[in-house]
Protein backbone atom coordinates (compact mmCIF):
# COMPACT_ATOMS: atom_id res chain seq x y z
CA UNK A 1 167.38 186.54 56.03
CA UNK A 2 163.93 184.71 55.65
CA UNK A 3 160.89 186.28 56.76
CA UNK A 4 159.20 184.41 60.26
CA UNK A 5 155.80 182.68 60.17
CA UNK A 6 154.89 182.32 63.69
CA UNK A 7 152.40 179.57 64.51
CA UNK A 8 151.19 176.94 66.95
CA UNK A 9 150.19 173.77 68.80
CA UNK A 10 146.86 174.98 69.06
CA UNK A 11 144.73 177.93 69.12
CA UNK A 12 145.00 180.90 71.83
CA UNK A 13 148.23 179.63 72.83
CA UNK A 14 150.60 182.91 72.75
CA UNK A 15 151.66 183.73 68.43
CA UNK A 16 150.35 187.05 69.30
CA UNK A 17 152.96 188.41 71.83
CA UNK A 18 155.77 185.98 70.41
CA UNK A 19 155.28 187.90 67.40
CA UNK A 20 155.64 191.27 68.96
CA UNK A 21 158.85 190.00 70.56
CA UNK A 22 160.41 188.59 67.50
CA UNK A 23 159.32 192.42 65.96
CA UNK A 24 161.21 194.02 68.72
CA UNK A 25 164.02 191.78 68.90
CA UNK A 26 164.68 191.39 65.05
CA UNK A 27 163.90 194.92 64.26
CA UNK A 28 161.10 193.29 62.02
CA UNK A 29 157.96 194.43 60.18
CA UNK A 30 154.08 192.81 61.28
CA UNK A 31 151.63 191.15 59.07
CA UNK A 32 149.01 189.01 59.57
CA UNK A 33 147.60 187.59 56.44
CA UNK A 34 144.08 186.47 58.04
CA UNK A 35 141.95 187.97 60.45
CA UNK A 36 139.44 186.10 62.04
CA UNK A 37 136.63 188.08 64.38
CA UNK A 38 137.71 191.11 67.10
CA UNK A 39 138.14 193.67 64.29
CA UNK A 40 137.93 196.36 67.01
CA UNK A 41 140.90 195.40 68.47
CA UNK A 42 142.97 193.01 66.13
CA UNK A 43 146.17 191.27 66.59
CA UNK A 44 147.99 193.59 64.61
CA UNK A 45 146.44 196.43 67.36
CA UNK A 46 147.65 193.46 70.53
CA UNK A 47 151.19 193.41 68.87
CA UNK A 48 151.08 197.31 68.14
CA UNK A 49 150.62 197.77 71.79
CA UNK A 50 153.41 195.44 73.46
CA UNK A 51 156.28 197.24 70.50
CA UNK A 52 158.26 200.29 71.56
CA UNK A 53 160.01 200.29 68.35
CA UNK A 54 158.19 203.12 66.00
CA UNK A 55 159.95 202.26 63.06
CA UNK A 56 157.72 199.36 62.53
CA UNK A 57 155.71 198.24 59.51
CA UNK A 58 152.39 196.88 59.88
CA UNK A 59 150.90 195.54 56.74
CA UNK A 60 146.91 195.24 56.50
CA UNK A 61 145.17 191.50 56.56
CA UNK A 62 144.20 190.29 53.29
CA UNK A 63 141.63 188.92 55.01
CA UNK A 64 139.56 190.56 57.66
CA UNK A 65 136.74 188.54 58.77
CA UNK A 66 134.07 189.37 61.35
CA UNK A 67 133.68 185.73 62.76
CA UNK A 68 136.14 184.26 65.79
CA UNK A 69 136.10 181.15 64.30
CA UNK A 70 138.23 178.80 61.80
CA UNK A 71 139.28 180.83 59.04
CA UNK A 72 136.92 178.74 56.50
CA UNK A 73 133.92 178.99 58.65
CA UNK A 74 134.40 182.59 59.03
CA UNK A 75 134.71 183.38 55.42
CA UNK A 76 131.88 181.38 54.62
CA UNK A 77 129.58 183.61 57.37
CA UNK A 78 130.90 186.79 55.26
CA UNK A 79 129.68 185.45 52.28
CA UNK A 80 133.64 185.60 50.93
CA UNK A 81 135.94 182.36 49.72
CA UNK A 82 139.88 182.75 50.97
CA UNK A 83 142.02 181.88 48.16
CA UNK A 84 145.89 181.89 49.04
CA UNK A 85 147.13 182.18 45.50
CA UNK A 86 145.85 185.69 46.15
CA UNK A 87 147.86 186.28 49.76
CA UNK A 88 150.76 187.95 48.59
CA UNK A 89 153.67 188.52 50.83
CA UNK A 90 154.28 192.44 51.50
CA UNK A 91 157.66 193.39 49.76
CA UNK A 92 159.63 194.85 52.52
CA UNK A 93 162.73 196.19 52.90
CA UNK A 94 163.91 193.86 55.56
CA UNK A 95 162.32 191.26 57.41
CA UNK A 96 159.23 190.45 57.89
CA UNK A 97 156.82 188.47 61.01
CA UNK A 98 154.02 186.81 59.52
CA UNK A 99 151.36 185.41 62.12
CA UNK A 100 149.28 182.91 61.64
CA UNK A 101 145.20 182.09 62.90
CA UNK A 102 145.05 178.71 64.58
CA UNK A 103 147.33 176.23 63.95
CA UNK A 104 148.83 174.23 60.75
CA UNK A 105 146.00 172.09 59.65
CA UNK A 106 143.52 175.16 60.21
CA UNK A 107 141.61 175.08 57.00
CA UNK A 108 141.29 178.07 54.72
CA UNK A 109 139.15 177.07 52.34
CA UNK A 110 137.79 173.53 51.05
CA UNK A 111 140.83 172.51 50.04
CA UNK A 112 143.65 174.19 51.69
CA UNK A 113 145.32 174.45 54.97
CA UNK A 114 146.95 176.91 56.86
CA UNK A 115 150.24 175.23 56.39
CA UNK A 116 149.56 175.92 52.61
CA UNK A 117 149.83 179.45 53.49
CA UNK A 118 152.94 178.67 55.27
CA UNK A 119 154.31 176.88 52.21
CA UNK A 120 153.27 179.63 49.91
CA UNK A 121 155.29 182.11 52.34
CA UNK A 122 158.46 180.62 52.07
CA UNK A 123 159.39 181.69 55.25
CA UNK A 124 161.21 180.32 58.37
CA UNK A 125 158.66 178.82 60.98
CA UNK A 126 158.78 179.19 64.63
CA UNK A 127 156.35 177.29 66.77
CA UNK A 128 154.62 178.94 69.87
CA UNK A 129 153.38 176.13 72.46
CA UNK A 130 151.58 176.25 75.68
CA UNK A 131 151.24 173.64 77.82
CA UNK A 132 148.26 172.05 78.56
CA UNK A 133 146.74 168.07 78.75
CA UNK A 134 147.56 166.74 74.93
CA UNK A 135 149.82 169.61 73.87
CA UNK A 136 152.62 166.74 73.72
CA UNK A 137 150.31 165.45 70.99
CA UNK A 138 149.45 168.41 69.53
CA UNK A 139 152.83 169.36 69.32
CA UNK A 140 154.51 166.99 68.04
CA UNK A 141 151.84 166.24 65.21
CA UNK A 142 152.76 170.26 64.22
CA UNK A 143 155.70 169.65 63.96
CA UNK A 144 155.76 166.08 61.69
CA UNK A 145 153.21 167.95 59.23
CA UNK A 146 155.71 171.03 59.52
CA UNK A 147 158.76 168.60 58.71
CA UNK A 148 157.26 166.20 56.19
CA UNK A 149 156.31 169.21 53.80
CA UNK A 150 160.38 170.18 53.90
CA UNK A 151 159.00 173.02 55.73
CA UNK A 152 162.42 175.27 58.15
CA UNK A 153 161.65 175.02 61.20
CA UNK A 154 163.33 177.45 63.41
CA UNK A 155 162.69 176.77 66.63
CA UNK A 156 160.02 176.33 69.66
CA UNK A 157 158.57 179.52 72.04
CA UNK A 158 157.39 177.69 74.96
CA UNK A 159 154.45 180.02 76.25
CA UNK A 160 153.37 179.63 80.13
CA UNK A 161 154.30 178.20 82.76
CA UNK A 162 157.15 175.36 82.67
CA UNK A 163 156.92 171.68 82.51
CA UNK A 164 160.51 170.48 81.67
CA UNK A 165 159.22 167.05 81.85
CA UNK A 166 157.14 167.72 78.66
CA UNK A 167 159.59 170.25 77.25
CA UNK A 168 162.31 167.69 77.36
CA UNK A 169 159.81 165.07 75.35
CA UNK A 170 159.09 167.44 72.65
CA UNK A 171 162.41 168.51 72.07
CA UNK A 172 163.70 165.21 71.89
CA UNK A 173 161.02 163.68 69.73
CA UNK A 174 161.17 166.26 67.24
CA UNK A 175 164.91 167.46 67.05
CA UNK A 176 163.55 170.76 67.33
CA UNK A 177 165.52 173.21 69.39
CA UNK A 178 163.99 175.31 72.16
CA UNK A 179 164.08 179.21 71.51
CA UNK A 180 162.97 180.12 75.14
CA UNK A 181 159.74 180.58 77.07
CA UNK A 182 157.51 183.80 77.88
CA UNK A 183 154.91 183.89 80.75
CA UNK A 184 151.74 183.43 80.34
CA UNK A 185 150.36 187.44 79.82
CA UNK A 186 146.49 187.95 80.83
CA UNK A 187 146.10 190.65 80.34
CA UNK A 188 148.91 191.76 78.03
CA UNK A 189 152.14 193.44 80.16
CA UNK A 190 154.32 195.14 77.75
CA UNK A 191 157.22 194.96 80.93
CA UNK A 192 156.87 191.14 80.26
CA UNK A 193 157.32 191.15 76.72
CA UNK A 194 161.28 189.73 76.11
CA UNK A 195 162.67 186.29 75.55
CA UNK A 196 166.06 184.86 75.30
CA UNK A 197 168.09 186.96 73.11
CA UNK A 198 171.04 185.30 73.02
CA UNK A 199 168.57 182.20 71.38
CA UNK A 200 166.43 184.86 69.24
CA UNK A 201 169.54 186.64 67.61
CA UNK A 202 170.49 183.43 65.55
CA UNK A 203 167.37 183.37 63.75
């Protein structure tokens, strides 16, 4: 089974509790490779909180930066460079979650992108979108950049409330196939945290 890198259409848009549902419902392990500001409370401590499972994994950042900003502005405010030949992927016994910051073309460094990361990680991708004005856009540029670099593309989380009218574009334009939608959580409900299982257990 491939590990999971979970992404977006944009920024703030839900990775953080589809990831914690795709640990629960896979029996996965957690890592995100990049950290980018709220080092009190982390997405690894977010995903932590909404998993009942206590056999779970959680692998540090390689990155940890004090900044909540793009990845390569962050770094550069820390006085550090990111280089992803030196992400390496935990070697777990089973499968893995990997979360990403931002969205594809988030850049890392001068010359790479998050979907460089994604490339590097040879792992499945699913695609967490919320809806909002231009997240047709949005999403459907993620996933051409996704496709054109070869890249698997599992499937689509659909995060907030529905618009089938948009859903139904993006599915169709892309070929991608939908994996189910979560509400929106603010502020995170563990009760809330499950998805379509049926959908999920094919991954």
């Amino acid at each position: 089974m491939k590990h999971i890198f979970v992404t977006g259409n944009d920024t703030g848009v839900g990775k953080t509790v589809v990831s914690a549902i795709l640990v629960q419902s896979l029996g996965a392990d957690y890592w995100k490779p990049v950290q980018a500001g709220e080092l009190e409370r982390t997405d690894m401590d977010r995903v932590k909180s909404l998993v009942s499972r206590d056999d779970v994994r959680y692998y540090p950042e390689a990155y940890r930066l004090s900044q909540p900003m793009s990845p390569h502005a962050a770094a550069a405010r820390d006085g550090v460079s990111i280089a992803i030949d030196q992400i390496r992927v935990p070697a777990v016994p089973g499968r893995l979650i990997i979360e990403g910051a931002g969205g594809v073309m988030v850049p890392l460094n001068h010359s790479e992108l998050m979907i460089d990361l994604i490339a590097r990680c040879n792992a499945g991708v699913v695609v967490v979108v919320k809806h909002y004005l231009g997240s047709i856009n949005h999403t459907l540029l993620t996933l051409d950049a996704l496709q054109r670099r070869n890249l698997d593309v599992l499937g689509i989380i659909f995060c907030g409330g529905s618009n089938s009218e948009s859903e139904a574009v993006i599915l169709a334009k892309s070929g991608a196939r939908s994996l189910g939608s979560i509400p929106w959580m603010d502020p995170l409900d563990p009760t809330q945290v499950k998805c379509s299982g049926d959908k999920l257990a094919g991954l």
